[in-house]
Structure formats: C-alpha cells, structure tokens
C-alpha atoms as a PDB file:
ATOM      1  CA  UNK A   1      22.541  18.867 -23.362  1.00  0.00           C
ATOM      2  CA  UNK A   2      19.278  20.294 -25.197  1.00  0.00           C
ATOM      3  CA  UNK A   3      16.010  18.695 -24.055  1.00  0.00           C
ATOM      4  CA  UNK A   4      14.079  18.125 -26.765  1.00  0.00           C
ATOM      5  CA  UNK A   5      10.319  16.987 -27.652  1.00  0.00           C
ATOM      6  CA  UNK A   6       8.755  15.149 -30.649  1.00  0.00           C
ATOM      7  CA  UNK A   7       5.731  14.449 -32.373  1.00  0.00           C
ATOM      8  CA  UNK A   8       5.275  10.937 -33.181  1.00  0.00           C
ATOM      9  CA  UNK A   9       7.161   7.766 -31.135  1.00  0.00           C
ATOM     10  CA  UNK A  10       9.897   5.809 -32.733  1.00  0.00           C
ATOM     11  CA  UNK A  11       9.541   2.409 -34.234  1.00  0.00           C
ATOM     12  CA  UNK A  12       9.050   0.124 -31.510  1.00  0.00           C
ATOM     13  CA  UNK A  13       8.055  -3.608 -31.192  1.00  0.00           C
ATOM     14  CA  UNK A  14       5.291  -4.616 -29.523  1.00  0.00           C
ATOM     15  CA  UNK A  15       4.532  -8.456 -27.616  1.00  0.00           C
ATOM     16  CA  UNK A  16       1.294  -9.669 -25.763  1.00  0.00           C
ATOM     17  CA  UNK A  17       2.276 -12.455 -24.007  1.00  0.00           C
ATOM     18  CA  UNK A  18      -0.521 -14.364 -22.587  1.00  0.00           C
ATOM     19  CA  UNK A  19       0.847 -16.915 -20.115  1.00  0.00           C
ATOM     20  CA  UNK A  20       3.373 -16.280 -17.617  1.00  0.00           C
ATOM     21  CA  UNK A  21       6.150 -18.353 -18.911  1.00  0.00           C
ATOM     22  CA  UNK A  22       6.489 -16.859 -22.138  1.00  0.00           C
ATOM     23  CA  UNK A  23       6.411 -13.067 -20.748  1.00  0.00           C
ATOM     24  CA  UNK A  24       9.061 -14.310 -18.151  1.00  0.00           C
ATOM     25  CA  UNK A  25      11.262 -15.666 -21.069  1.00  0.00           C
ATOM     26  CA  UNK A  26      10.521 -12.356 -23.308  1.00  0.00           C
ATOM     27  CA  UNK A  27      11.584 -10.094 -20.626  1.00  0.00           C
ATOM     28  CA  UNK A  28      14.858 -12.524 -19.712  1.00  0.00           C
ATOM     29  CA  UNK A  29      15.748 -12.680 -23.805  1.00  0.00           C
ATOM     30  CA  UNK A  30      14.737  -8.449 -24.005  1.00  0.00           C
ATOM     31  CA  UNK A  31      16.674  -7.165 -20.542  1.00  0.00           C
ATOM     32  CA  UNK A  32      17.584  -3.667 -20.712  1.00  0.00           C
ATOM     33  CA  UNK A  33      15.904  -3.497 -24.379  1.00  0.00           C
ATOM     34  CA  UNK A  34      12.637  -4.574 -23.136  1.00  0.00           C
ATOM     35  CA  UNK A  35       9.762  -1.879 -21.640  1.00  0.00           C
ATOM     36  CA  UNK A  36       7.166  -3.734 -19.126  1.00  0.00           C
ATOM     37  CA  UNK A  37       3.949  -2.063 -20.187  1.00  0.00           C
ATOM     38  CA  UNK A  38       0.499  -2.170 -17.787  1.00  0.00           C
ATOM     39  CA  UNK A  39      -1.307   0.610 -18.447  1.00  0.00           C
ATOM     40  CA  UNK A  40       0.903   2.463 -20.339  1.00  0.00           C
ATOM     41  CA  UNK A  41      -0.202   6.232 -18.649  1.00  0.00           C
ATOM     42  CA  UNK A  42       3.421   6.880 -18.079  1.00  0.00           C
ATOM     43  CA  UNK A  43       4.749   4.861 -21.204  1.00  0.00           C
ATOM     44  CA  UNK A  44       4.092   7.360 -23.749  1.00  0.00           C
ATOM     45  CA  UNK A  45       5.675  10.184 -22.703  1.00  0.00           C
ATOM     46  CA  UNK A  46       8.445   9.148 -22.497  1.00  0.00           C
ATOM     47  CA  UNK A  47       8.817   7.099 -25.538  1.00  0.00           C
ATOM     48  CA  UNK A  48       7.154  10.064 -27.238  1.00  0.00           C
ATOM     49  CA  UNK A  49      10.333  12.454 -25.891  1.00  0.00           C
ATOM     50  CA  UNK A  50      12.491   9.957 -26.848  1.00  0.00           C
ATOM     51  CA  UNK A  51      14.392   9.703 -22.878  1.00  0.00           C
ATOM     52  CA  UNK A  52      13.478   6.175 -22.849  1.00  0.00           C
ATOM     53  CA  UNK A  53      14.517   3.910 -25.750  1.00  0.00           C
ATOM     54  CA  UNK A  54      13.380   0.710 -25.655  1.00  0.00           C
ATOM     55  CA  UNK A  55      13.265  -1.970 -28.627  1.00  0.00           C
ATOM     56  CA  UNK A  56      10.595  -3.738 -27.199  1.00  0.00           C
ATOM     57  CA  UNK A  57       7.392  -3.807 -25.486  1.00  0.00           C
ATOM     58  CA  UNK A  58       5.766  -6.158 -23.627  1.00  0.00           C
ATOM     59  CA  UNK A  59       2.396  -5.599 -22.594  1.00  0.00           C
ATOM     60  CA  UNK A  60       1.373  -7.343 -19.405  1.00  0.00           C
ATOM     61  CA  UNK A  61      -2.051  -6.811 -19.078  1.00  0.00           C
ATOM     62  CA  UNK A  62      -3.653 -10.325 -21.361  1.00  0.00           C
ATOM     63  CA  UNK A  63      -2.174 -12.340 -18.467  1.00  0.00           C
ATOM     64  CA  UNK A  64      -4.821 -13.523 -16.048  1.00  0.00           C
ATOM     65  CA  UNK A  65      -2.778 -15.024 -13.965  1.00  0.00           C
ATOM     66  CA  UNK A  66      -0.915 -11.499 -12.864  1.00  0.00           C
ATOM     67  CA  UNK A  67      -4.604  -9.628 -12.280  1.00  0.00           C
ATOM     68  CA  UNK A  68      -7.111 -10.278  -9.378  1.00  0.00           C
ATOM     69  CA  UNK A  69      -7.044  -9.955  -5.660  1.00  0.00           C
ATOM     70  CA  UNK A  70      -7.202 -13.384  -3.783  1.00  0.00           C
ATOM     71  CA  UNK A  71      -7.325 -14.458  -0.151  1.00  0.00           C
ATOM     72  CA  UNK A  72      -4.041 -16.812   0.943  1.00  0.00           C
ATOM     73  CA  UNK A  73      -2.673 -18.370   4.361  1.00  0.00           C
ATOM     74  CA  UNK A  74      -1.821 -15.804   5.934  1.00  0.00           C
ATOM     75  CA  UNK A  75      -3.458 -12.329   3.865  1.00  0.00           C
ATOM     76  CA  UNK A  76      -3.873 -11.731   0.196  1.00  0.00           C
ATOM     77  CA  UNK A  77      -2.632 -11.332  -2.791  1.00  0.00           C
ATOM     78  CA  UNK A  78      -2.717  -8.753  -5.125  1.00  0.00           C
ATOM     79  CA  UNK A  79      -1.663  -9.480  -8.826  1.00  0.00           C
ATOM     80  CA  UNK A  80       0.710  -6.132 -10.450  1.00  0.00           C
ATOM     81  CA  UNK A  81      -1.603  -5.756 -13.253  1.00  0.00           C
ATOM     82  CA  UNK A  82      -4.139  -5.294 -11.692  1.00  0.00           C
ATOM     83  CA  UNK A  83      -6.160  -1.886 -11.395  1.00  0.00           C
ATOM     84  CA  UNK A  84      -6.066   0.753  -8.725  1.00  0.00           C
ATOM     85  CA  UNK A  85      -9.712   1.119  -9.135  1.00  0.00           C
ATOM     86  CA  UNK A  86     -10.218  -2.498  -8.454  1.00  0.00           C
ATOM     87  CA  UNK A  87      -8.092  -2.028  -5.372  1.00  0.00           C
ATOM     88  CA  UNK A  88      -9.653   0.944  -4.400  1.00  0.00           C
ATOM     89  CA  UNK A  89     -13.197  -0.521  -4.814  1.00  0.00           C
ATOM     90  CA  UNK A  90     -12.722  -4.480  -3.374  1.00  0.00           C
ATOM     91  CA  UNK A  91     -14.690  -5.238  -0.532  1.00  0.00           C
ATOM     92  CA  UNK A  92     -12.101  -7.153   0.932  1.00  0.00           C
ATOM     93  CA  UNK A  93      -9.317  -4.784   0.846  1.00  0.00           C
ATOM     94  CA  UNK A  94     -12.187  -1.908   2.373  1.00  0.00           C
ATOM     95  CA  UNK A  95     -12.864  -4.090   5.190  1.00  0.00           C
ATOM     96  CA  UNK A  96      -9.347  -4.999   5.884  1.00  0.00           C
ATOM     97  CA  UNK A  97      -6.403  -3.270   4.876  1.00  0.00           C
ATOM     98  CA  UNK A  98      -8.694  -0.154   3.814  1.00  0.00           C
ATOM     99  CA  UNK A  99      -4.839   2.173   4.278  1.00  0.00           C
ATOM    100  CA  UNK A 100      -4.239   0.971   0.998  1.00  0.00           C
ATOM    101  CA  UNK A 101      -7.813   0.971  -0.535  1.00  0.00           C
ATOM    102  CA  UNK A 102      -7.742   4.689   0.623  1.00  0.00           C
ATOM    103  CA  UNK A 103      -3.777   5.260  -1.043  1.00  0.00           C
ATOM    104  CA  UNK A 104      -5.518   3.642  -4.165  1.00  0.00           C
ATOM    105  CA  UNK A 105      -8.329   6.262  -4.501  1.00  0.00           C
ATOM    106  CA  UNK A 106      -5.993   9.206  -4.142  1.00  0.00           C
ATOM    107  CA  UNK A 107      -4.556   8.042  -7.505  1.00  0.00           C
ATOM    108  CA  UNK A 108      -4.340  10.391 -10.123  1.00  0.00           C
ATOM    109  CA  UNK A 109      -7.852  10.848 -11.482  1.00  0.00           C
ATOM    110  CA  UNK A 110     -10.646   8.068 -11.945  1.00  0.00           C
ATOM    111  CA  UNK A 111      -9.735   7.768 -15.783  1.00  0.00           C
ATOM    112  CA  UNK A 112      -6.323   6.873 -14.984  1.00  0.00           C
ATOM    113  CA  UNK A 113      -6.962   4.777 -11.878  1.00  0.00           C
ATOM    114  CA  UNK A 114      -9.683   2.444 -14.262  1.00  0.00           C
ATOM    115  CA  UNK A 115      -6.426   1.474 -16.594  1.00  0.00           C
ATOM    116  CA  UNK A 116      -3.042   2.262 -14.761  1.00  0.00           C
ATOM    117  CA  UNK A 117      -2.249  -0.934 -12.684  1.00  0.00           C
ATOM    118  CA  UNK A 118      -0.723  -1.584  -9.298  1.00  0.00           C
ATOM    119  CA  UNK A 119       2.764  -2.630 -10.657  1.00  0.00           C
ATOM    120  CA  UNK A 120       2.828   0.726 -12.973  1.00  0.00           C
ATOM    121  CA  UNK A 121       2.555   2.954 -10.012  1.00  0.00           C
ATOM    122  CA  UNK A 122       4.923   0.764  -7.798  1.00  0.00           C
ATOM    123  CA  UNK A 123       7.434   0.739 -10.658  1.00  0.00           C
ATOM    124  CA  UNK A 124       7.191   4.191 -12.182  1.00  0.00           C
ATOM    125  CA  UNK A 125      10.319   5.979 -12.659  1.00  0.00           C
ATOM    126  CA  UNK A 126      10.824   9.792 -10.896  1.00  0.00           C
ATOM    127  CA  UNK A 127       9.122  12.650 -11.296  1.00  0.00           C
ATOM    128  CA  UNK A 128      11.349  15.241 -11.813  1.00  0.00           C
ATOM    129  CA  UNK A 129      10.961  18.138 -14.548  1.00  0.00           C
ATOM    130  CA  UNK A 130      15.136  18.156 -15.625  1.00  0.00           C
ATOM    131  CA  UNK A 131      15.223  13.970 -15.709  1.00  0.00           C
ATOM    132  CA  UNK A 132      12.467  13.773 -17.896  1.00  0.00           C
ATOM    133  CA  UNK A 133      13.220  16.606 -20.102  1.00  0.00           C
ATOM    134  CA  UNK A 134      16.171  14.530 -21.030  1.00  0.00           C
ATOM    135  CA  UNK A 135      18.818  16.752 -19.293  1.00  0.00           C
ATOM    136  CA  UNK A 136      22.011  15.317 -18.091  1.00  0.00           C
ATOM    137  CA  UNK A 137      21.413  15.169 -14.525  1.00  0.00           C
ATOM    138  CA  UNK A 138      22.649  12.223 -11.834  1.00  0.00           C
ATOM    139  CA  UNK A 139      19.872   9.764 -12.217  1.00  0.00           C
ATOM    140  CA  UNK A 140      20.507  10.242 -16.090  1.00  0.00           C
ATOM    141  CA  UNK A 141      24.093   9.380 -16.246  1.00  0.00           C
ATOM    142  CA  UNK A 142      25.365  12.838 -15.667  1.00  0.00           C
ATOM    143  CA  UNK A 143      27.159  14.538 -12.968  1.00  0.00           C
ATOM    144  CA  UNK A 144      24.565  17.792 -11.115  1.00  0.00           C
ATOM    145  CA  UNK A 145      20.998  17.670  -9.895  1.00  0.00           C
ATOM    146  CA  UNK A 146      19.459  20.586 -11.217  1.00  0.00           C
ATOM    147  CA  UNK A 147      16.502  20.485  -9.059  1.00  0.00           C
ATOM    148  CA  UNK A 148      19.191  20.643  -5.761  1.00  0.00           C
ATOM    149  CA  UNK A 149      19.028  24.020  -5.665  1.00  0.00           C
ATOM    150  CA  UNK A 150      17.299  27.088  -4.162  1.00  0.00           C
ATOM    151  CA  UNK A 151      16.123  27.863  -7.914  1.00  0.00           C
ATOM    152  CA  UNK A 152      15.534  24.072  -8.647  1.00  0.00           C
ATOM    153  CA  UNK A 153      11.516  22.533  -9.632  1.00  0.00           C
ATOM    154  CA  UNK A 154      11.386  20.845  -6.681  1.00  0.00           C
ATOM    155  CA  UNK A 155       8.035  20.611  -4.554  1.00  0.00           C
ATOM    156  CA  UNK A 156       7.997  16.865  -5.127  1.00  0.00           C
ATOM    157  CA  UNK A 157      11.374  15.823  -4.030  1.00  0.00           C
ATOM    158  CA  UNK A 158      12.972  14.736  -1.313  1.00  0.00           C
ATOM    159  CA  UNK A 159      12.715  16.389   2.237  1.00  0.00           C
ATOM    160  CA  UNK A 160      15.425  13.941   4.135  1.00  0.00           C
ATOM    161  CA  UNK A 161      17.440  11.512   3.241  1.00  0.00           C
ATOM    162  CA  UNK A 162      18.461  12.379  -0.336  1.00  0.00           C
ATOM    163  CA  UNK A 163      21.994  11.802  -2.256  1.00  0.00           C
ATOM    164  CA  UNK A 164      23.030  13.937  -4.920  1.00  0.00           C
ATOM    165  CA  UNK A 165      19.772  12.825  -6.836  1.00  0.00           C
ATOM    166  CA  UNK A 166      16.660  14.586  -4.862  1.00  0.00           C
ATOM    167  CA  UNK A 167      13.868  12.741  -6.834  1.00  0.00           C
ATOM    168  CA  UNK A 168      11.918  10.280  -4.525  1.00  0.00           C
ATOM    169  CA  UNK A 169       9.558   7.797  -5.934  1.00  0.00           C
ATOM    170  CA  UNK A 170       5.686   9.019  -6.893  1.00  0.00           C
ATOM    171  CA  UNK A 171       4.020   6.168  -5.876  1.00  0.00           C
ATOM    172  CA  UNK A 172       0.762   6.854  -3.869  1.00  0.00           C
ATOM    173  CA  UNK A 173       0.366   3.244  -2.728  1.00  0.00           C
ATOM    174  CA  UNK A 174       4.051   2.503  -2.094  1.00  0.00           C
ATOM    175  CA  UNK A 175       4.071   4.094   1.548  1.00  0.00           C
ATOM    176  CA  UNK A 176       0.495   1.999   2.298  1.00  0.00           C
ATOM    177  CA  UNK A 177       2.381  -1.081   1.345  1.00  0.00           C
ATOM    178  CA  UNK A 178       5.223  -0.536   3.348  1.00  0.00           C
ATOM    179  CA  UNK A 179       3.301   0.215   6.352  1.00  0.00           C
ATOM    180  CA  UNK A 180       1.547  -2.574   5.864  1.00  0.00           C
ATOM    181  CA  UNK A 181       4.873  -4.974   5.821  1.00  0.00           C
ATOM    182  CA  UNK A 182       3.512  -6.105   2.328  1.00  0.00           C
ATOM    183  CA  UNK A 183       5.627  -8.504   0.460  1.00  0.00           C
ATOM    184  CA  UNK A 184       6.789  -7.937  -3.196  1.00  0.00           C
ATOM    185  CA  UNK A 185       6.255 -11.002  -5.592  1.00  0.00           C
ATOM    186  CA  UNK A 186       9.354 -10.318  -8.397  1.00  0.00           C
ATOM    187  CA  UNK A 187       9.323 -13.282 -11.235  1.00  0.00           C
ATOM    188  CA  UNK A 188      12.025 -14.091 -13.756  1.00  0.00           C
ATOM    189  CA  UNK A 189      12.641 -17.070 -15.725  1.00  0.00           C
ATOM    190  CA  UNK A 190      15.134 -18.514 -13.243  1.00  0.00           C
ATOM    191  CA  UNK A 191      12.713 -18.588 -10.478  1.00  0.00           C
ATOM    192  CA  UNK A 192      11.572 -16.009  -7.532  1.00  0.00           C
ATOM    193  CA  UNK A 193      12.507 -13.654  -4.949  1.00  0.00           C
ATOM    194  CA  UNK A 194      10.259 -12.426  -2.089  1.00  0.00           C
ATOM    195  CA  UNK A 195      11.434  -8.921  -1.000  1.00  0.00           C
ATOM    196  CA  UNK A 196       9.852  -6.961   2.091  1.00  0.00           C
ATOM    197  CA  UNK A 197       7.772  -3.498   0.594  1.00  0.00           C
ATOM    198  CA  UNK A 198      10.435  -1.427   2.613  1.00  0.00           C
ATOM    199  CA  UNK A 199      13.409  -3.120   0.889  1.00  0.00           C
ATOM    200  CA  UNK A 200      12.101  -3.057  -2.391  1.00  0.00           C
ATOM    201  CA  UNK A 201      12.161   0.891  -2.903  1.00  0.00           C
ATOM    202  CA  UNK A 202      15.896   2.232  -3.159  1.00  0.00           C
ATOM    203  CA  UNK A 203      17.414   5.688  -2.930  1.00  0.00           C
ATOM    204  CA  UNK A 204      19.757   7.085  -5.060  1.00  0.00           C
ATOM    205  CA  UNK A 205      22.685   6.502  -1.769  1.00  0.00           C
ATOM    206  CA  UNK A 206      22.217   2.894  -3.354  1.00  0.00           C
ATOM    207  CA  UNK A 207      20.952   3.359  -6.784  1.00  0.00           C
ATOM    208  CA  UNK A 208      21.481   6.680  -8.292  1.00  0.00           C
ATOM    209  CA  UNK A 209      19.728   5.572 -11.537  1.00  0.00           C
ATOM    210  CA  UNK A 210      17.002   3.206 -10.369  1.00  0.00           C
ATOM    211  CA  UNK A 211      14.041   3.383  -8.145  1.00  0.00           C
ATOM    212  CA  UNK A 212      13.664  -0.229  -6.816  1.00  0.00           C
ATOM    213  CA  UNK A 213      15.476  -3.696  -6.929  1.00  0.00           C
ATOM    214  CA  UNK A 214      14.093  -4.734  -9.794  1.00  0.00           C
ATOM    215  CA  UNK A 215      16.792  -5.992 -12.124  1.00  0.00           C
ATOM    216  CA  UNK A 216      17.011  -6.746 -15.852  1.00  0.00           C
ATOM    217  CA  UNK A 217      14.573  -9.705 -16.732  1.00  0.00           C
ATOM    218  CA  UNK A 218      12.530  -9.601 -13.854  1.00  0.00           C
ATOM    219  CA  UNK A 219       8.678  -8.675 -13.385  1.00  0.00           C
ATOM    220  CA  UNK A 220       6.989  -7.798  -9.733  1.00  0.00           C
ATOM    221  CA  UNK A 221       4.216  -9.865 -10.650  1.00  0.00           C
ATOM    222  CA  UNK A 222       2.492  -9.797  -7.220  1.00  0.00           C
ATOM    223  CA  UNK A 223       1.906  -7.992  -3.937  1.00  0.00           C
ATOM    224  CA  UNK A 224       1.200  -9.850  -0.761  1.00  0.00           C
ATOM    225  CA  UNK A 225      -0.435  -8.273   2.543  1.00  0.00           C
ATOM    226  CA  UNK A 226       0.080 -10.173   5.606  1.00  0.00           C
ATOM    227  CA  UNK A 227      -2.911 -10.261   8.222  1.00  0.00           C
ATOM    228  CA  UNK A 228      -0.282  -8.628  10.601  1.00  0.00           C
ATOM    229  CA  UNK A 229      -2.342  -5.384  10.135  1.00  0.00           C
ATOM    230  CA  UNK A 230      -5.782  -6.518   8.900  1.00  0.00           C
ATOM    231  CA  UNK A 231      -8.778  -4.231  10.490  1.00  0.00           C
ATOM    232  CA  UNK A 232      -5.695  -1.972  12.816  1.00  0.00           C
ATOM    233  CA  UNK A 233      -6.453   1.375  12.967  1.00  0.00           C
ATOM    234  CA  UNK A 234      -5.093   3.200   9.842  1.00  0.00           C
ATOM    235  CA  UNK A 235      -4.680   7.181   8.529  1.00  0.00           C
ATOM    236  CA  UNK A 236      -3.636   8.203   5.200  1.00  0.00           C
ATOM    237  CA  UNK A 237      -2.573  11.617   4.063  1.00  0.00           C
ATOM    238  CA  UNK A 238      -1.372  13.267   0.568  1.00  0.00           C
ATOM    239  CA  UNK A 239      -0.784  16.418   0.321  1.00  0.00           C
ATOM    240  CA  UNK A 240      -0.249  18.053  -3.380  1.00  0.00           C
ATOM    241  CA  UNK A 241      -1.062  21.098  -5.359  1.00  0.00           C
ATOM    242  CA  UNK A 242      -4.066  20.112  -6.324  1.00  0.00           C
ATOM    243  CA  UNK A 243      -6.790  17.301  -5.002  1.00  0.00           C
ATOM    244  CA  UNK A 244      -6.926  15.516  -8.604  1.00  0.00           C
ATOM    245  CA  UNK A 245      -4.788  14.704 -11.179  1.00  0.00           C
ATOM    246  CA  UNK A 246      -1.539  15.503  -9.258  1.00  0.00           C
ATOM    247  CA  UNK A 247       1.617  14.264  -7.655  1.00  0.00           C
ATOM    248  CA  UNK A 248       2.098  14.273  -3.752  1.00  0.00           C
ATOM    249  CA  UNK A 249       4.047  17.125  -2.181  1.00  0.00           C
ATOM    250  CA  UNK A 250       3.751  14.134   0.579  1.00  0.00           C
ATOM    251  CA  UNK A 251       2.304  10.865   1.424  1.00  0.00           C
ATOM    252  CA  UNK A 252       1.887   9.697   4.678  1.00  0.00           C
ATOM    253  CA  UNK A 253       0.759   6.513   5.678  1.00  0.00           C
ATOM    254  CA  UNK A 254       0.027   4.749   9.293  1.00  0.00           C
ATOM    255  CA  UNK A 255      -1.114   1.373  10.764  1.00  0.00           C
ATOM    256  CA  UNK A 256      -1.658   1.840  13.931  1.00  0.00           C
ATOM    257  CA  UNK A 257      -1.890  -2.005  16.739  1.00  0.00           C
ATOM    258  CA  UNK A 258      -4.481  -0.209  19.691  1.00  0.00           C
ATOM    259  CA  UNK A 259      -5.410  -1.906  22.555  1.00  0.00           C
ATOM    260  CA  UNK A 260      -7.358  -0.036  26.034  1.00  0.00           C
ATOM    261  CA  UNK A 261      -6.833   3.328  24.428  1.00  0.00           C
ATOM    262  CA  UNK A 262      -3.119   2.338  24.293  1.00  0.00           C
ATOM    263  CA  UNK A 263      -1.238   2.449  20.960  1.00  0.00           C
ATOM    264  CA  UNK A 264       0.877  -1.060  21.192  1.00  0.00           C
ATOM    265  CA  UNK A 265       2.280  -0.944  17.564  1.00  0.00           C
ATOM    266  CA  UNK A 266       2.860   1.620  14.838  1.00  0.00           C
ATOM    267  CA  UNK A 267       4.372   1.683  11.384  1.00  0.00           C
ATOM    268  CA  UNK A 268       4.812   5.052   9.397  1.00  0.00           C
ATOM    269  CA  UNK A 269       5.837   5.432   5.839  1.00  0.00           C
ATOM    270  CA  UNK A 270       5.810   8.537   4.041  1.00  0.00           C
END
C-alpha cells in the first residue's frame, strides 16, 4: 500500500451539540461514523491524509457541562473538554495534585495547550510515522509493524511490554493520572461506566487497533482524582528530542506516601 497525502479534507458533516443528552444520542446514532472533536490539533491531519474517514463530527467543546475543574466528596473533577492550560494553571490542582499540573505544562507548546483539551490528549490515537502515513501495518488492519525493526522510526515506541504493534500511547498526562489512581468518567446514552486510569489505557496484547476502552457511542466526559494522593510528594519526568513542541521518548510519573523520612507508598507510571 502507497501512503498518500492531500490538499484539501473530504466532505464531512459537522454537529455542535450543546447539552449532554443530545451529544450522547449523536455519538450512539453516529458509532464508528462519528469523530469526537475537542480541540481538533490532531483532527486535521488526519482527515486531511485521508487515514481517518469519518462522516461526522461532533464537536464537544459548546458543552459546559463537560469543561471546568470542581471539588467533590472525596477529590475533584475534571471535565474532558477542558484545557491543559487550565489544568496546568488551576490553583487547586498546583496545590494538590501538582504531578498532573506539571504533566499538563509539558504539553506540546502553549498554543496548543490553550485549545487541545484533556480528553484529546487522553484519547489520541498513536504516534507512529508508518500508521499514520496510511501504511498497512497491525494497528491498521494489516499483518507487520514496520517500526519493529532495527531500521524502523521508532524513538517513541514501546520499550517493554509490546505485541506485534510497538506504538504506545502519547499522552503526557495519562501516566500522572494513573499514578494518581484517577478515575475515568465514560458517558453513553445507556448510562455510565467508571473505569480506574490504569485500566482504561490498553495495549495492542488486548487491542491491536485501539488505544483505550472506549467503545463505539461512548464519550470520557470526565476525570476524577481521589484525595488518596492530594499534597504526597510527586516527580515528573519527559524526556524527548526536543523541550517544546515534541513527543516523549518517555514519561515518567511518581506519587510518592512519606512519612519520618520513610517512603510508605509509591505509584509509578511511565
């Protein structure tokens, strides 16, 4: 198969839903033919390239009830559409669960952080040169992984754990979540499911063509943080090419329980 590259995006539809229900019921009626849009930086690319081909978008980001970053019982709440510069920047999230406030700022750039939303860099789809270049690899349908080999693009991929596919999810904030035993909001029109950070991410040993749970019709439209790790001790590392505007080599992320000098809990995600 040829990769190829155009100009101009194909005809597409376009919805702005502005109250839960009716995006819930768009994106049940849509499934597979529907494209959840936030803030759209890794949208157009691949619409553009034609290796995603949607029939319909719905754009997520007129819906107040999704955006915002609330205190609950037991931690907060952050809606999916909102920013990673209002993440970054809260007060509350500083002072707290700053691990993710510092995952937040590593972002991309600060254009791209001020528009591209939490549930956009959750949800985004791998970053590998041969998948999105439309070649027939694994996670495409086909039957190699091009960037499996000594020759293969492959700085961002997996170190460990991989399965025929060696893509691993891009998401700076997904390994701050996890080690922060966040809980991921997913809405359909049938109700809700509450799935642990850790659970929600799947590799291609389970899913060689998707990159979390989410299944057709559904919409993480919230992340909760338990006070389980408010104000611990946390460190946060990405390493990439370059300090801007760039994909991790690596993410690490730690929340460390210490008591007397003596480290009593830790969780690691990287």
């Amino acid at each position: 198969m040829v990769a190829t590259s155009h100009d101009v995006m194909p005809d597409i539809e376009l919805y702005q839903p502005t109250d839960e229900a009716n995006a819930l019921d768009l994106a049940n009626e849509l499934g597979s033919d529907g494209w959840l849009l936030g803030g759209g930086q890794d949208t157009y690319g691949w619409l553009k390239d034609r290796n995603k081909t949607p029939a319909a978008m719905i754009e997520l980001t007129q819906i107040d009830a999704w955006k915002g970053i609330k205190e609950i019982g037991d931690g907060i709440e952050i809606g999916a559409v909102t920013t990673i510069t209002e993440i970054a920047n809260n007060p509350l999230v500083q002072s707290r669960y700053s691990l993710l406030a510092e995952a937040a700022s590593k972002v991309a750039s600060p254009q791209i952080r001020n528009v591209g939303t939490l549930g956009g860099n959750l949800n985004q789809d791998a970053r590998c040169w041969y998948y999105r270049r439309g070649l027939d690899c694994y996670r495409a349908g086909g039957n190699i992984c091009y960037a499996d080999s000594p020759e293969g693009l492959n700085r961002e991929h997996s170190l460990f754990g991989a399965s025929r596919c060696v893509a691993v999810s891009p998401s700076d904030t997904a390994p701050a979540l996890v080690a922060l035993e966040a809980t991921m909001v997913v809405s359909s029109s049938s109700g809700q499911r509450l799935i642990p950070a850790q659970d929600y991410f799947i590799g291609p040993d389970r899913d060689i063509v998707h990159m979390t749970v989410l299944n057709d019709g559904e919409i993480l439209t919230a992340v909760r943080i338990p006070n389980t790790w408010a104000n611990a001790e946390f460190y946060f590392e990405k390493v990439a090419d370059r300090n801007v505007w760039d994909f991790a080599l690596v993410n690490v992320a730690a929340a460390i329980k210490v008591s007397g000098g003596v480290i009593e809990d830790i969780r690691l995600a990287c």
